[in-house]
Structures are given as C-alpha cells and as structure tokens.
Protein backbone atom coordinates (compact mmCIF):
# COMPACT_ATOMS: atom_id res chain seq x y z
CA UNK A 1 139.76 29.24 5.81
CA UNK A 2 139.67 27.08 8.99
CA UNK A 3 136.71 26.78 10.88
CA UNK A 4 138.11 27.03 13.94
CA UNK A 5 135.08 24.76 15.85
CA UNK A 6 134.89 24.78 19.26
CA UNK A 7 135.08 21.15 20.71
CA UNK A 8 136.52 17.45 20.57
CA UNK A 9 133.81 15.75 18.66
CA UNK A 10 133.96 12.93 21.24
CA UNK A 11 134.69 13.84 24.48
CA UNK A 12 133.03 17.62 23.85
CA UNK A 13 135.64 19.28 26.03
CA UNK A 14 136.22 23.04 24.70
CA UNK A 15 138.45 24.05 22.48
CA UNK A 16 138.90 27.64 22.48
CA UNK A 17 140.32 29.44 19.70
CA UNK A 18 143.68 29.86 21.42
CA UNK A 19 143.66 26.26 22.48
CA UNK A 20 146.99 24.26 22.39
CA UNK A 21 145.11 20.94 22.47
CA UNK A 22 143.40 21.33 19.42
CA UNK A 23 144.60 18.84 16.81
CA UNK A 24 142.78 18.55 13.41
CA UNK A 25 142.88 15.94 10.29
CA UNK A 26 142.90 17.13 6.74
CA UNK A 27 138.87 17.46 6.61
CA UNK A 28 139.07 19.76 9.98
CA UNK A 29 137.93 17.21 11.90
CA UNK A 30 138.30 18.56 15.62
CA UNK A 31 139.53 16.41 18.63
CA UNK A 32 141.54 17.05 21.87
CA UNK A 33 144.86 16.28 21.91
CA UNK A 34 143.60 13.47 25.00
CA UNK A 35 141.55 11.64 22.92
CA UNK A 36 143.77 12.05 19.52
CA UNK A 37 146.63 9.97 21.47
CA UNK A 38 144.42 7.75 23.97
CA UNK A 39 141.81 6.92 22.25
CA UNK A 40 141.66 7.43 18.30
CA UNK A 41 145.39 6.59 18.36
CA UNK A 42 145.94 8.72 15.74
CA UNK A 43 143.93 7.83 13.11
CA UNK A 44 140.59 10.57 12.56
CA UNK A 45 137.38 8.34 12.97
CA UNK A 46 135.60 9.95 9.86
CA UNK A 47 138.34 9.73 7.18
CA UNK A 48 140.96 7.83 8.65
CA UNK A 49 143.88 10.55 8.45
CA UNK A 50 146.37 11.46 10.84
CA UNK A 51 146.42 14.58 13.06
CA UNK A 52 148.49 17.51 13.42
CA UNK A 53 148.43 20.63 15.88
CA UNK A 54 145.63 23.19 14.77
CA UNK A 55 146.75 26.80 14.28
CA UNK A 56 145.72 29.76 16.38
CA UNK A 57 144.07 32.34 14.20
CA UNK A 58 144.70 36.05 16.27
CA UNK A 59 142.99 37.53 18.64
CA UNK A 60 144.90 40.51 17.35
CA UNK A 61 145.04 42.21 14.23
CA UNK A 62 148.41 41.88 13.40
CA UNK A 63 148.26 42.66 9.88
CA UNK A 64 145.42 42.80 7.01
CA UNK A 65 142.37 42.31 9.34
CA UNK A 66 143.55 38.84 9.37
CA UNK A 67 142.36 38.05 13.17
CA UNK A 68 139.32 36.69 14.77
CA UNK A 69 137.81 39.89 14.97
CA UNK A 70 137.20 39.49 11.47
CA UNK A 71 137.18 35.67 11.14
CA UNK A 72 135.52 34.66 14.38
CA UNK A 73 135.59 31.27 15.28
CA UNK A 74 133.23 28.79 14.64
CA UNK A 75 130.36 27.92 18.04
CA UNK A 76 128.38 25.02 16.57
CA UNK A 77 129.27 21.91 18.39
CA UNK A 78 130.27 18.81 16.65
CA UNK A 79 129.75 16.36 19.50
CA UNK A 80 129.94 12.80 17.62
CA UNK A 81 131.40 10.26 20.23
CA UNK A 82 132.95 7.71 18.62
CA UNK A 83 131.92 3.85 18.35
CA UNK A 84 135.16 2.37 19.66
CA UNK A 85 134.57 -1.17 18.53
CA UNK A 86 134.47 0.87 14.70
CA UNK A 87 137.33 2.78 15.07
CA UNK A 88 139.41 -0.11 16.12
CA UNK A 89 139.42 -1.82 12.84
CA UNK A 90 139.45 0.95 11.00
CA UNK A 91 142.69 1.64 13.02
CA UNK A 92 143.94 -1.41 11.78
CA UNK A 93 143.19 -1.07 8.31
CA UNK A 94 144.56 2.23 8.67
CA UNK A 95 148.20 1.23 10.08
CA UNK A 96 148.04 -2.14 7.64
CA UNK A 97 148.53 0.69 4.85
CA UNK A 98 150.81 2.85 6.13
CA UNK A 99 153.19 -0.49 6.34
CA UNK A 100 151.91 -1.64 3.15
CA UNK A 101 153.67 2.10 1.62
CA UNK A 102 157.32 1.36 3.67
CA UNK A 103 157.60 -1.76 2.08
C-alpha cells in the first residue's frame, strides 16, 4: 500500500493527500509535479525511473474501509534536495538508455 508521504523531497512543498501535483517513481519516491518537469526532468534522483501522477487514496469510505480514515497518510518528511550537478549525468545516462532500447 502507498505511503502516501507528505512532501517533494527537494523543494519540501506539501503534498496533501488529495494533491494533484503529486507525482511518484516506482520506489514511491515523492516530488512536485514543479520540480518533476523543471528540474529532475523526469528522471527520479534515487533510482533513475520516470514519474507518473500519484493516486488519491479517499477521504471517504466508499467501499471496504478502503479510505484514509483507515489508511491515513504518511507525515514524516522526506526533505532530500537534490545535488543538481549529480542528477545531471545521471539524467544523461538515464536518456542514453532509453535511446539505446528504440534502436
């Protein structure tokens, strides 16, 4: 089950459960959707996956206790800013695969 954490691990902007600009990697890595597109370009700075939009887990309980009622979200902070100068090469390691596979 997701975590559901709170924040962008580098800018630390909140991310509320119900948050539309939550975007996670496979690992649950957490960012904004600001810094997923302007400044990790895509590519998560601890494994090097892509992103996609993270679900919203209910406030309500719909059905089966299956809401945050029950599963609350996470409220440690992952605050980790990333090195920049790092993530650019791994960025271009990153894309140098991806072409590598569409050849």
């Amino acid at each position: 089950m997701l975590e559901i954490r709170c924040c962008c691990e580098h800018c630390n902007i909140d991310l509320p459960a119900a948050s539309k600009a939550a975007r996670i990697c496979t690992f649950e890595c957490t960012f904004c959707v600001g810094c997923v597109e302007n400044v990790l370009q895509e590519v998560c700075p601890n494994c090097g996956a892509g992103f996609q939009p993270r679900p919203i887990r209910p406030a309500v309980n719909f059905i089966n206790d299956n809401f945050l009622g029950k599963y609350p979200a996470a409220t440690e902070r992952f605050h980790r800013p990333v090195d920049l100068v790092k993530h650019a090469k791994l960025v271009t390691k990153v894309r140098a695969y991806w072409q590598s596979l569409s050849n």
